[in-house]
C-alpha atoms as a PDB file:
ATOM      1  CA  UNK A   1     191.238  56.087  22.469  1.00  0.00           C
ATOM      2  CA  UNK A   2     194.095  56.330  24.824  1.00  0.00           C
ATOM      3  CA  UNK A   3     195.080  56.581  28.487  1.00  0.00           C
ATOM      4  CA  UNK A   4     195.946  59.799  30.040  1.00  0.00           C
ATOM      5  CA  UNK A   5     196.736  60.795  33.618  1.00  0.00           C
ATOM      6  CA  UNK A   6     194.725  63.309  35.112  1.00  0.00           C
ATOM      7  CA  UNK A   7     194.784  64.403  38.909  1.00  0.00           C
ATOM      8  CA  UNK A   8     196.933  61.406  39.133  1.00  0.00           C
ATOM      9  CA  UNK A   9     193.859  59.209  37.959  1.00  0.00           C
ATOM     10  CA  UNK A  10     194.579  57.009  34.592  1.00  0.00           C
ATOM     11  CA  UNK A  11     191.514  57.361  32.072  1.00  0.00           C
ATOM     12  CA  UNK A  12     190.444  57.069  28.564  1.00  0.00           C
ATOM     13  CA  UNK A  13     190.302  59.491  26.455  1.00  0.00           C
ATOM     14  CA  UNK A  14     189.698  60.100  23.081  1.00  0.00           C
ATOM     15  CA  UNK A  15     192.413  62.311  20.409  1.00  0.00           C
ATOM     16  CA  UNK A  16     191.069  65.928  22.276  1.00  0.00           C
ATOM     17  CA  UNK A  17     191.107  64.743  25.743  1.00  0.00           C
ATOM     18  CA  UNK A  18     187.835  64.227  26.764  1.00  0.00           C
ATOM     19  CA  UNK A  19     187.090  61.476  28.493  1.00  0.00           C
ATOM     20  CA  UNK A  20     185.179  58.539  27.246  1.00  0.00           C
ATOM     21  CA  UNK A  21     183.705  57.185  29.964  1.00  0.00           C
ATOM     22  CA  UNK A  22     181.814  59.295  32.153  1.00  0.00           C
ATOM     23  CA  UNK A  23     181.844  56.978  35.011  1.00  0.00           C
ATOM     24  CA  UNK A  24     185.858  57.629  35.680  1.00  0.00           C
ATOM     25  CA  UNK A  25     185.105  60.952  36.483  1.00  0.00           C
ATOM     26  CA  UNK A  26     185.643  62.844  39.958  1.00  0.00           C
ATOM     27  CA  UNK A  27     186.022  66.221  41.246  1.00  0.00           C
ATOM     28  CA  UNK A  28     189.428  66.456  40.895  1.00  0.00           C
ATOM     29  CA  UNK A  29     189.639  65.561  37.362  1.00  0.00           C
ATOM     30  CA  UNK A  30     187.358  67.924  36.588  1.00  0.00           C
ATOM     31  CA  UNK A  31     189.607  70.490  38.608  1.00  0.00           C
ATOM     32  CA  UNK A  32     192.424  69.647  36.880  1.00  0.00           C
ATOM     33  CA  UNK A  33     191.268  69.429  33.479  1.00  0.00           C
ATOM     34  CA  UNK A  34     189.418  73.715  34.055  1.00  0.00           C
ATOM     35  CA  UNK A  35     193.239  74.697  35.242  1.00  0.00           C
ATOM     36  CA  UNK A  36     194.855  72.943  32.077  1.00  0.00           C
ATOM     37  CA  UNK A  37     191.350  74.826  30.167  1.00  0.00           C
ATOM     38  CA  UNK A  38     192.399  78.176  31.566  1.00  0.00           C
ATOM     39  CA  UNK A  39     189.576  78.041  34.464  1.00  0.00           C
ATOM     40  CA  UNK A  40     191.899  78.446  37.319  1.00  0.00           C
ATOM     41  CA  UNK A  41     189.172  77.913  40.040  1.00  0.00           C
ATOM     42  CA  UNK A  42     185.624  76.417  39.908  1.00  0.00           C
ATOM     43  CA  UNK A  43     183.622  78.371  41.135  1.00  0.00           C
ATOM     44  CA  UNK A  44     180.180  77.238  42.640  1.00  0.00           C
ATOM     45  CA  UNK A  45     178.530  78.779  39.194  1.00  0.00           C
ATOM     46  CA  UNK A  46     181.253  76.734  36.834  1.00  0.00           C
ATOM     47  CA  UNK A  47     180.174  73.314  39.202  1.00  0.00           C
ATOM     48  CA  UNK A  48     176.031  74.643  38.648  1.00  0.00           C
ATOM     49  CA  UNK A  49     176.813  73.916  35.276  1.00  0.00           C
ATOM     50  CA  UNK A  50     178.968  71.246  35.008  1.00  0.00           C
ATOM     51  CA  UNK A  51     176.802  69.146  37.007  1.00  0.00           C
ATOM     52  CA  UNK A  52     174.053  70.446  34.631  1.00  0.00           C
ATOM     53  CA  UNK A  53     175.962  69.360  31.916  1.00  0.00           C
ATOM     54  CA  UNK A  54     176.600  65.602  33.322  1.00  0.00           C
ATOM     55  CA  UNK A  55     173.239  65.320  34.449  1.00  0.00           C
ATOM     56  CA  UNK A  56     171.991  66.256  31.322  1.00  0.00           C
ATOM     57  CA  UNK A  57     173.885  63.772  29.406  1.00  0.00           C
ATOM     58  CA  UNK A  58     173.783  60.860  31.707  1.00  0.00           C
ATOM     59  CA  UNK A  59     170.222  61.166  31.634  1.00  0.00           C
ATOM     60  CA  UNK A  60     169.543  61.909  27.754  1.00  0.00           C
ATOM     61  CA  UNK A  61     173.266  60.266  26.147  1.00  0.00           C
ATOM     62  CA  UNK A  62     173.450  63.593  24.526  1.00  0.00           C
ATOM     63  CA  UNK A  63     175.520  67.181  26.062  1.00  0.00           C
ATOM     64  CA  UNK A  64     172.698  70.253  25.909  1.00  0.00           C
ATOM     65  CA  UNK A  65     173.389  72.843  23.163  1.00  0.00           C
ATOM     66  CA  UNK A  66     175.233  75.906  24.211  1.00  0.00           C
ATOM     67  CA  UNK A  67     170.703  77.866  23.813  1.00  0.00           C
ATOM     68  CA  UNK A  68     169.479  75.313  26.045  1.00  0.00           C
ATOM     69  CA  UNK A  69     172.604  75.789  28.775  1.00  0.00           C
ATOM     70  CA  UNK A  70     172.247  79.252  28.815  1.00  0.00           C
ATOM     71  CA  UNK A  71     168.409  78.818  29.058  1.00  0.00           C
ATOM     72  CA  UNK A  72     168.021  75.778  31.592  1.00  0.00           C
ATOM     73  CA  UNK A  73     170.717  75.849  33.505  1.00  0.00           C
ATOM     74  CA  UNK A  74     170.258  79.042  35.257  1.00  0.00           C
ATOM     75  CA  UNK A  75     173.797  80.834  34.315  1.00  0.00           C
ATOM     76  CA  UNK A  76     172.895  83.346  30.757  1.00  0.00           C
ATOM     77  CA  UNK A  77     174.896  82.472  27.583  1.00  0.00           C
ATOM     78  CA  UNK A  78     177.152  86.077  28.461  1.00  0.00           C
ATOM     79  CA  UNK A  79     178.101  84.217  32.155  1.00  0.00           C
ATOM     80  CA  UNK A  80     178.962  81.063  30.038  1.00  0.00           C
ATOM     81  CA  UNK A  81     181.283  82.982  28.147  1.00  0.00           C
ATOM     82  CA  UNK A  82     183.047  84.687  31.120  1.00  0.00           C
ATOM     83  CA  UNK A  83     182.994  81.156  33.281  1.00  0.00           C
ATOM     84  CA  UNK A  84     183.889  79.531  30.303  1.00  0.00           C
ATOM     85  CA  UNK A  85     186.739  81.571  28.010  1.00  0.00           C
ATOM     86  CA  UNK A  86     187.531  79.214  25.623  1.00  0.00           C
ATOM     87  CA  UNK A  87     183.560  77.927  24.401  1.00  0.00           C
ATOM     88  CA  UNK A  88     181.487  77.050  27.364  1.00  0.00           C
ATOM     89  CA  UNK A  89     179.473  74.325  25.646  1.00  0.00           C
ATOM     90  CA  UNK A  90     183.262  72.307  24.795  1.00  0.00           C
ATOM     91  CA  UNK A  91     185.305  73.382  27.840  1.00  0.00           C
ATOM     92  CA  UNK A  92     182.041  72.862  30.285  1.00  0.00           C
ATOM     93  CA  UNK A  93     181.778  69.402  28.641  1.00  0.00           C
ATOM     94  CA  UNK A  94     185.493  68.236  29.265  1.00  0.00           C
ATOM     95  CA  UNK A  95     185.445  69.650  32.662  1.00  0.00           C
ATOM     96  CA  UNK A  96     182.137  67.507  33.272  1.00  0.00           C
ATOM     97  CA  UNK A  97     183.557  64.130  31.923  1.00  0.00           C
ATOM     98  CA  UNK A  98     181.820  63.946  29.152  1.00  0.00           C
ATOM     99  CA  UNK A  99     182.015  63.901  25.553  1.00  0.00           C
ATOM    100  CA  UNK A 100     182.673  66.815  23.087  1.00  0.00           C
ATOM    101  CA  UNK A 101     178.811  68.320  22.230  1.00  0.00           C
ATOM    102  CA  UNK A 102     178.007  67.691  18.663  1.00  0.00           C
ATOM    103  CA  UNK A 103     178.105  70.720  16.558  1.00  0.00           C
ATOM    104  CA  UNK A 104     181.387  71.548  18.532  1.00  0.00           C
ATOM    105  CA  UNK A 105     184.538  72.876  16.454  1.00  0.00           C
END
């Protein structure tokens, strides 16, 4: 684990860059961490899931699969994919604050 500096903001994070405690996160990291992703502006569909995402894994300890994002959050696995360029259930998860999803590359 190491420090980084993101939206001005030190926090921990692990080798990839996601952070490792959810509780440091804010709005503005997560803004700054989509333009570094290649998200240039959240959009209020990227924030429907990325507070899906955090909610999700606040309330379980666990990120949702990529099938049950594109089935509970409201937003279909195609929209991840535009929202989300790079892997929606990965990028989604960094830009939420929360750890990498198992099962992600």
């Amino acid at each position: 684990m190491t420090t980084a500096s993101i939206a001005g903001v030190n926090v921990d994070v692990d080798a990839e860059g996601f952070l490792t405690d959810p509780k440091q996160w804010t709005e503005a990291i997560a803004q700054a961490i989509a333009k570094e992703g290649g998200v240039p502006e959240l959009t209020e569909r990227h924030w429907l899931v990325v507070n899906f995402m955090r909610k999700r894994f606040l309330d379980t300890g666990s990120a949702p699969s990529i099938r049950s994002l594109g089935k509970e959050s409201g937003v279909p696995i195609k929209e991840l994919y535009q929202l989300f360029p790079k892997g929606p259930s990965k990028l989604a998860a960094k830009i939420a604050g929360i750890p990498k999803p198992r099962g992600c590359i």
